[in-house]
C-alpha atoms as a PDB file:
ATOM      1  CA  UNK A   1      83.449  63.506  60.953  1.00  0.00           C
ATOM      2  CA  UNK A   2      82.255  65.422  57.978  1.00  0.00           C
ATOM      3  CA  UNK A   3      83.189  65.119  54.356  1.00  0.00           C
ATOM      4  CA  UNK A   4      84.804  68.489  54.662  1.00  0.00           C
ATOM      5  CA  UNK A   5      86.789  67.582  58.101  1.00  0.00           C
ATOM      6  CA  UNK A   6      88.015  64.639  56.535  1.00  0.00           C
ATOM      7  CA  UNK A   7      89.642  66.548  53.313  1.00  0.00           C
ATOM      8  CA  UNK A   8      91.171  68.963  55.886  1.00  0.00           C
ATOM      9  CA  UNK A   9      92.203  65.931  57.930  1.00  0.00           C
ATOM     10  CA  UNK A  10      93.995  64.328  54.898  1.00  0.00           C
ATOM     11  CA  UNK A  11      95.151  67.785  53.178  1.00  0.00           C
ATOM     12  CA  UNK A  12      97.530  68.592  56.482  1.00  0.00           C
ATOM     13  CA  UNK A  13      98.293  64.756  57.869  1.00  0.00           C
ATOM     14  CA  UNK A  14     100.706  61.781  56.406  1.00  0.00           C
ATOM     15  CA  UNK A  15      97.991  59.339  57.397  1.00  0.00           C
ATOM     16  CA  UNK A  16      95.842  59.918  53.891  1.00  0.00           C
ATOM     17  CA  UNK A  17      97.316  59.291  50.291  1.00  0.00           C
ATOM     18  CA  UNK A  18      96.971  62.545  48.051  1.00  0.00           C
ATOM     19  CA  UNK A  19      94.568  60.726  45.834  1.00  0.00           C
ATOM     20  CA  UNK A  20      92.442  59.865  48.745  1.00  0.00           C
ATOM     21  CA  UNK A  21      92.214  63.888  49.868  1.00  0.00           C
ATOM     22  CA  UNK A  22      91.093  64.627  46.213  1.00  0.00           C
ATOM     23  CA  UNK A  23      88.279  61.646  46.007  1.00  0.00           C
ATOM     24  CA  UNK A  24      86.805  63.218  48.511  1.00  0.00           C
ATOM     25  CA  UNK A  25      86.972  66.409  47.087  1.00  0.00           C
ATOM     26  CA  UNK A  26      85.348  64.601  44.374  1.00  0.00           C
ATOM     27  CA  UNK A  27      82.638  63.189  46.351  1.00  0.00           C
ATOM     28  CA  UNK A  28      82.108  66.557  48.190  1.00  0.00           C
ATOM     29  CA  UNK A  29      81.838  68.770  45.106  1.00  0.00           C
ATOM     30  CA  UNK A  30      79.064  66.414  43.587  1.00  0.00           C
ATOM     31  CA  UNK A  31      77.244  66.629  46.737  1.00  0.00           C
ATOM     32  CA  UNK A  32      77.360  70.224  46.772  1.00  0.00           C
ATOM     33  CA  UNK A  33      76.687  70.222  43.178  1.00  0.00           C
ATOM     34  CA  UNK A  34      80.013  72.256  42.693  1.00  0.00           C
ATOM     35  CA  UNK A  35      81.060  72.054  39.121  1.00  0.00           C
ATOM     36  CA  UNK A  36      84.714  74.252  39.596  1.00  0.00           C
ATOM     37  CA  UNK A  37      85.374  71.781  42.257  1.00  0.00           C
ATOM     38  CA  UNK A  38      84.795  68.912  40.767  1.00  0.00           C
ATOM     39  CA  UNK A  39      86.658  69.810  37.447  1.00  0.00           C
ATOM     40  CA  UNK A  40      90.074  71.056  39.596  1.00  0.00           C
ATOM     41  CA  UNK A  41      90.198  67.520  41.438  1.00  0.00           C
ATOM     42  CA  UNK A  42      89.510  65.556  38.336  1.00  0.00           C
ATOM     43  CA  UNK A  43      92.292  66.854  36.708  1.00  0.00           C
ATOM     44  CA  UNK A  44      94.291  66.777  39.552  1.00  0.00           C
ATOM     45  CA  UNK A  45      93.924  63.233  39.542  1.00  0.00           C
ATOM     46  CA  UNK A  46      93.559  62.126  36.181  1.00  0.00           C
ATOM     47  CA  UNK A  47      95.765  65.244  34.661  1.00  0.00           C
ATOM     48  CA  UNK A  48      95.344  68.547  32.273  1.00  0.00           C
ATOM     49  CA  UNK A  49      93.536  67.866  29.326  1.00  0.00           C
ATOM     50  CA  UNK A  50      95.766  70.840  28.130  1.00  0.00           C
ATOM     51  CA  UNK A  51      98.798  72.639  28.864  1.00  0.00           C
ATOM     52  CA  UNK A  52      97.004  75.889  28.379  1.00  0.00           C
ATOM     53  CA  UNK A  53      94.707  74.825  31.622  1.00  0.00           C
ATOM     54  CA  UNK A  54      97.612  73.803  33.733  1.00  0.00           C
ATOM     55  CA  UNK A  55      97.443  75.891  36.845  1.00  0.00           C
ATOM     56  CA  UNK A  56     100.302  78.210  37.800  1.00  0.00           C
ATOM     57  CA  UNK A  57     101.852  76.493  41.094  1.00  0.00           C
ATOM     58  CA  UNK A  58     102.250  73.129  38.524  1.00  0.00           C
ATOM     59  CA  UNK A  59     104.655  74.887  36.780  1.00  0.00           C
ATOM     60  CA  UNK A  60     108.272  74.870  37.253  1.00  0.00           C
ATOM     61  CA  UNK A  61     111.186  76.706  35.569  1.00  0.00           C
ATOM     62  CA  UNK A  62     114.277  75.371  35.186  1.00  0.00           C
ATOM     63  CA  UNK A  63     117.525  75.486  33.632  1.00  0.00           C
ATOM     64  CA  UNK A  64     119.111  72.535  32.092  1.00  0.00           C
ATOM     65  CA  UNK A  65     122.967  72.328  31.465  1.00  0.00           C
ATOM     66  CA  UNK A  66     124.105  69.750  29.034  1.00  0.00           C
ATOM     67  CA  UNK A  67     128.325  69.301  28.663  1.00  0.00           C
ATOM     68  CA  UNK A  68     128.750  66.725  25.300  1.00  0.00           C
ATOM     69  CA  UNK A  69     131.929  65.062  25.743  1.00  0.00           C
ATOM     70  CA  UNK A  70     132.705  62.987  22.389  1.00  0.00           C
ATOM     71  CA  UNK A  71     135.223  59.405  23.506  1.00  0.00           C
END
């Protein structure tokens, strides 16, 4: 099985940890000398350098509710 089978493998099964799926996104984007790649799973992994690069779907809104009740 190919580098790219086994990301696709991982990305849709339970069998393969997250961090797994994106090391070999790692390993496939050096091979392929794919710089955009490579950059998006390293900071997957290791996290945004800075909020301003945070992708959309890792952003959540919320709303918090707070109810101070002095005893």
């Amino acid at each position: 099985m190919d580098s790219l089978e086994q990301i696709k493998e991982g990305a849709v099964g339970n069998e393969m940890p997250l961090d797994e799926v994106l090391r070999r996104c790692l390993i496939l984007a050096s091979t392929l000398r794919h710089e955009p790649l490579k950059e998006w799973a390293r900071s997957e992994l290791n996290g945004y350098l800075s909020v301003d690069n945070i992708p959309s779907y890792r952003s959540l809104n919320v709303q918090i509710y707070f109810n101070a009740v002095s005893f």
